[in-house]
Protein backbone atom coordinates (compact mmCIF):
# COMPACT_ATOMS: atom_id res chain seq x y z
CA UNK A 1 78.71 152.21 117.00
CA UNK A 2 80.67 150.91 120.11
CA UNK A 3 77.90 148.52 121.21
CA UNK A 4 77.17 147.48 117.77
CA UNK A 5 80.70 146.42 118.09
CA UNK A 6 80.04 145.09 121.71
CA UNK A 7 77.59 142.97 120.35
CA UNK A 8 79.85 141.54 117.43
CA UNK A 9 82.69 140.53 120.00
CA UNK A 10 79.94 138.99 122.39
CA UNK A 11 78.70 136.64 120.10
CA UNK A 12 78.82 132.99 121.09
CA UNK A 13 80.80 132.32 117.89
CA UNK A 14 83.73 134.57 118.15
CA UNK A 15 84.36 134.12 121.66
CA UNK A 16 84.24 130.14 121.05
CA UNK A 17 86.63 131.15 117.98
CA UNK A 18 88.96 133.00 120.58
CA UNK A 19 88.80 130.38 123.23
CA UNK A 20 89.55 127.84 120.58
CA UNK A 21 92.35 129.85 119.06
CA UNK A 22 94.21 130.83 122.61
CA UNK A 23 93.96 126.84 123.43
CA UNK A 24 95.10 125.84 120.29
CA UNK A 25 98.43 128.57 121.08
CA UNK A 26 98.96 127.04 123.93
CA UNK A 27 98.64 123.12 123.25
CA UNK A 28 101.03 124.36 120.32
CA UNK A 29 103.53 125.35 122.92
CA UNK A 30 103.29 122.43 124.89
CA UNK A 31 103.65 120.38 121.60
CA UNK A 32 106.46 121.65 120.14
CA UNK A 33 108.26 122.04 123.93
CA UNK A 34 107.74 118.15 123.68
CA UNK A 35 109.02 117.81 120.36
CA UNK A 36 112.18 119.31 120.69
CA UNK A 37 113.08 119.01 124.56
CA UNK A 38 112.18 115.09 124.77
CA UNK A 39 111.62 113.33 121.54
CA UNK A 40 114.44 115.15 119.36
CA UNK A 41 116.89 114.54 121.71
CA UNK A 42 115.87 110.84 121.43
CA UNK A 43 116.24 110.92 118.23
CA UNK A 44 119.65 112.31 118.20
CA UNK A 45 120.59 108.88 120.99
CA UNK A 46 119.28 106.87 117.97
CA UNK A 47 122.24 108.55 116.15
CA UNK A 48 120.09 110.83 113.79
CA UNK A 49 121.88 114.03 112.90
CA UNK A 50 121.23 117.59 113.04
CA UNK A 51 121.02 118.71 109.34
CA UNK A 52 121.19 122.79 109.91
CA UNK A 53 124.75 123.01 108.63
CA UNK A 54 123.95 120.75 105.43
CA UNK A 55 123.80 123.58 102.41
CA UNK A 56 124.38 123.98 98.50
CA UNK A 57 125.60 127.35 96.98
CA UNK A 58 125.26 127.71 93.68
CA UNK A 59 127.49 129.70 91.16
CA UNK A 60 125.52 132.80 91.23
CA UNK A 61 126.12 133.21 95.07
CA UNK A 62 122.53 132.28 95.85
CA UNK A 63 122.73 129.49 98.95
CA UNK A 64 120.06 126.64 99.08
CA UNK A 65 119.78 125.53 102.73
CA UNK A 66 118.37 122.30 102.08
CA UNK A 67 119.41 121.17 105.47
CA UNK A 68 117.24 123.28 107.43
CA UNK A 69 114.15 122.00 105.38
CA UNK A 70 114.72 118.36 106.07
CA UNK A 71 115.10 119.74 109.99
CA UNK A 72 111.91 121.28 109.63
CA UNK A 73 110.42 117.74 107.97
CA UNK A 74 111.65 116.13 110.57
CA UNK A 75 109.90 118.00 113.44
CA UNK A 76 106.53 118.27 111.71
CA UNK A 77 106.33 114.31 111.12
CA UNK A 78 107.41 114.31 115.66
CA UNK A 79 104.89 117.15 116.03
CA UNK A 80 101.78 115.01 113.86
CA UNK A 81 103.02 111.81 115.52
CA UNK A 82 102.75 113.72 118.65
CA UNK A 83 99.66 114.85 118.30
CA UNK A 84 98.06 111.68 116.54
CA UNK A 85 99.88 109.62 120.10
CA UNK A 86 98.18 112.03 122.62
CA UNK A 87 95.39 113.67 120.85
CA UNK A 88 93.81 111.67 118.67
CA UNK A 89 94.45 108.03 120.03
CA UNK A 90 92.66 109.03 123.67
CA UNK A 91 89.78 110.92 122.12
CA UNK A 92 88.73 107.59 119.67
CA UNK A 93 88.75 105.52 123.16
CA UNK A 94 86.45 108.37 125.05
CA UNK A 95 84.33 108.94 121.97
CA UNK A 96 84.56 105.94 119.71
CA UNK A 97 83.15 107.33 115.63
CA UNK A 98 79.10 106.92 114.95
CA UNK A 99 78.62 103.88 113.47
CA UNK A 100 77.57 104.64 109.08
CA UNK A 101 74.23 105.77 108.36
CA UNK A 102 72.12 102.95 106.84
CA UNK A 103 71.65 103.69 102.79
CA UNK A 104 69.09 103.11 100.15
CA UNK A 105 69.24 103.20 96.19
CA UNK A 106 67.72 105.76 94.65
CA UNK A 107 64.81 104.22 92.58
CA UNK A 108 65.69 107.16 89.61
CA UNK A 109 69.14 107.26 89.45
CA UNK A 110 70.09 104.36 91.80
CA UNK A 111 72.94 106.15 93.49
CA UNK A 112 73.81 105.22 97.49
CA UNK A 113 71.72 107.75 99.43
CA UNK A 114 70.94 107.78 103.29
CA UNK A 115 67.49 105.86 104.30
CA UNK A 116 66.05 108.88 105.79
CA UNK A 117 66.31 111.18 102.80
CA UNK A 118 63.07 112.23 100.93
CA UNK A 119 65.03 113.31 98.50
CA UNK A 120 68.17 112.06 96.39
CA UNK A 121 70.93 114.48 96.49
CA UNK A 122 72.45 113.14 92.97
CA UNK A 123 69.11 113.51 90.93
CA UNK A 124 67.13 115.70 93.30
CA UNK A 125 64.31 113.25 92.91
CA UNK A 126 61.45 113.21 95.50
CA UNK A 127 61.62 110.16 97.29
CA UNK A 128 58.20 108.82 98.70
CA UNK A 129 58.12 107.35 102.34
């Protein structure tokens, strides 16, 4: 039993899947650290408020904190701007996208299929060479 379950953990799949995951903590950390110790502070120079305090109760007591949502909006557009600025942007330079597949028509169905098919995904005709 235990090295059946040796063998599970040791899989190259599930120790990629924790590597990925504890990186993914961590760049998380180092995001939101960003977020709110440089560019939130910014934000409140350009005169943007803190809206914890902002709040509706209603007559049956209940309290809608509406003010801590638009707080929370507010940090996940920083945190995806973040992200998109010094994740995304730099990995398009190193690794610029594949350039499209070149397509064919189908000569059944005449659908857009790739040029190396043999057969068309939309149909399922066979395709001859």
């Amino acid at each position: 039993m235990f090295s059946g379950f040796r063998d599970f953990v040791m899989r190259g799949n599930v120790v990629d899947l924790a590597v990925a995951f504890v990186l993914g903590a961590a760049f998380a950390t180092v995001v939101t650290a960003f977020v709110t110790g440089i560019l939130t502070p910014l934000l409140g120079l350009l005169g943007v408020p803190d809206f914890s305090s902002l709040r509706t109760e209603l007559d049956s007591g209940a309290v809608i904190e509406w003010g801590l949502f638009l707080n929370a909006l507010i940090a996940f557009i920083l945190i995806a701007a973040a992200v998109y600025a010094f994740l995304v942007v730099p990995m398009n330079r190193i690794r610029p996208p594949a350039p499209p597949a070149a397509m064919k028509a189908c000569p059944e169905c005449t659908s857009e299929i790739p040029e190396a098919a043999r057969r068309c995904p939309m149909c399922t005709a066979q395709l001859t060479a």
